[in-house]
Protein backbone atom coordinates (compact mmCIF):
# COMPACT_ATOMS: atom_id res chain seq x y z
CA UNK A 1 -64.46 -181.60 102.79
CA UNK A 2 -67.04 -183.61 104.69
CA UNK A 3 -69.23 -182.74 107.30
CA UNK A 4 -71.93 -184.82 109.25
CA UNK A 5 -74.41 -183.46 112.63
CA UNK A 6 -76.41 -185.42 114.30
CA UNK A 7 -78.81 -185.84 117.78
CA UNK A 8 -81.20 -187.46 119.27
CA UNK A 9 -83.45 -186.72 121.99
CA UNK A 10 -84.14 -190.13 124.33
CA UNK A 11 -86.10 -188.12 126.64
CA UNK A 12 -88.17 -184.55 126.32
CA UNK A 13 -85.81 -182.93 128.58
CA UNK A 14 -82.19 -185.12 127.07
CA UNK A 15 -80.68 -185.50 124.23
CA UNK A 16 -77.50 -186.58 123.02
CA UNK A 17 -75.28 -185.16 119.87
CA UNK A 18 -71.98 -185.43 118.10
CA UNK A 19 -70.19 -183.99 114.78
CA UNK A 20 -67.64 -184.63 112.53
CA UNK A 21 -65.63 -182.54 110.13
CA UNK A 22 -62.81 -183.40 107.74
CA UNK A 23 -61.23 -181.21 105.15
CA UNK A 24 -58.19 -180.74 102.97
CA UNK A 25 -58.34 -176.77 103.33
CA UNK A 26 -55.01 -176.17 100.44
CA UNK A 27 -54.97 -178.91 98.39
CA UNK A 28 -52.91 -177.16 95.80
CA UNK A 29 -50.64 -175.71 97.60
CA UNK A 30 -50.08 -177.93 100.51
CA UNK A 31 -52.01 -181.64 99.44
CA UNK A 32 -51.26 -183.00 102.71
CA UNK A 33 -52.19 -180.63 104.90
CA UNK A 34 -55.73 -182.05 106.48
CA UNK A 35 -57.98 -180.74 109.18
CA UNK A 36 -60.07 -182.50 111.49
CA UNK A 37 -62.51 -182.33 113.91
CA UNK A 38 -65.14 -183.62 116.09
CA UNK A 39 -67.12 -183.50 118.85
CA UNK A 40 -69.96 -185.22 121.05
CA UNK A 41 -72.20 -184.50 123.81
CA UNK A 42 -75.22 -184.30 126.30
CA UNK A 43 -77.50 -181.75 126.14
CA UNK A 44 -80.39 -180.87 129.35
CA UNK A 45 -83.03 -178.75 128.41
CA UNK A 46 -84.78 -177.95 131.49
CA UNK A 47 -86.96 -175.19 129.91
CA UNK A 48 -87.78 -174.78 125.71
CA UNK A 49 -85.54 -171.49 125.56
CA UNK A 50 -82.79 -172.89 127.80
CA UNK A 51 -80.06 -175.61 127.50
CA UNK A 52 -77.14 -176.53 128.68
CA UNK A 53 -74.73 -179.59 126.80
CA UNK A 54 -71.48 -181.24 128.65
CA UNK A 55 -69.43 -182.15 125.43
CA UNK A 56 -65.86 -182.98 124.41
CA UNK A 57 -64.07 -181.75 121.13
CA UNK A 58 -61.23 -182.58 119.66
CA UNK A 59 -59.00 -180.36 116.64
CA UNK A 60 -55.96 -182.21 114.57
CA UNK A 61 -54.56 -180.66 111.82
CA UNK A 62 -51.81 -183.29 110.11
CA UNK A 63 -48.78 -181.88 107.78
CA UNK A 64 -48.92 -178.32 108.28
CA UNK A 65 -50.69 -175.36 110.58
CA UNK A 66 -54.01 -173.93 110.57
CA UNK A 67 -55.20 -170.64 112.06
CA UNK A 68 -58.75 -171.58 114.25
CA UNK A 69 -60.57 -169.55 117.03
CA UNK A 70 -58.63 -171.78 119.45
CA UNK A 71 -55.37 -169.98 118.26
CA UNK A 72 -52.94 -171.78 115.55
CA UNK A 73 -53.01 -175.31 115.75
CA UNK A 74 -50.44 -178.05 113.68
CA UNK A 75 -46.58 -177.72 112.95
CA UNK A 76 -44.39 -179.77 110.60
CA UNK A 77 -46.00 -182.98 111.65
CA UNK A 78 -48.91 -183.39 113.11
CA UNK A 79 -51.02 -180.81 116.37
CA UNK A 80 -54.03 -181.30 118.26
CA UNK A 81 -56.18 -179.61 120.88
CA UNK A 82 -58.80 -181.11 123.39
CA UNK A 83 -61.67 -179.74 125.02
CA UNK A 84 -63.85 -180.59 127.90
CA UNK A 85 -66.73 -177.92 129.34
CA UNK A 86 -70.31 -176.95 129.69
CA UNK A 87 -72.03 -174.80 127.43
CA UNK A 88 -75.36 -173.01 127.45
CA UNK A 89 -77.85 -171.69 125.19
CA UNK A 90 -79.85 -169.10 126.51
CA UNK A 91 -82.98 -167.95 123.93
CA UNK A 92 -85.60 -165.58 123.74
């Protein structure tokens, strides 16, 4: 598979991110089957131990089904899911 992460912060209290994953999770048994997935975002940090990040994400899996923590995604073609929401990261 391949994976890549990045962000960048334009201001102290912004940043922006986004990630991409792509793997071939059974390529013995099923050399088809693929799984992909990204997403992108803006995060706020208003405080250092608090942020919160509006982002999108997307899930395909192509030729087959795979079993995520958004439930089982795929089928004999092709099945996606999309995401929109607001997330936060509280630390201490």
């Amino acid at each position: 598979g391949v994976s890549g992460f990045a962000s960048y912060n334009f201001l102290p209290e912004w940043g922006v991110f986004a990630r991409y994953d792509a793997v071939n999770p059974t390529t013995k048994t099923a050399p088809l089957k693929n799984d992909n997935y990204y997403t992108f975002g803006i995060t706020y940090s208003p405080i250092k131990i608090v942020d919160f990040s509006l982002a999108y994400i997307h899930g395909g899996v192509g030729h087959g089904t795979l079993s995520t923590s958004n439930g089982t995604i795929g089928g004999s073609v092709n099945g996606s899911y999309n995401e929109v929401g607001i997330w936060g990261d509280f630390q201490w």
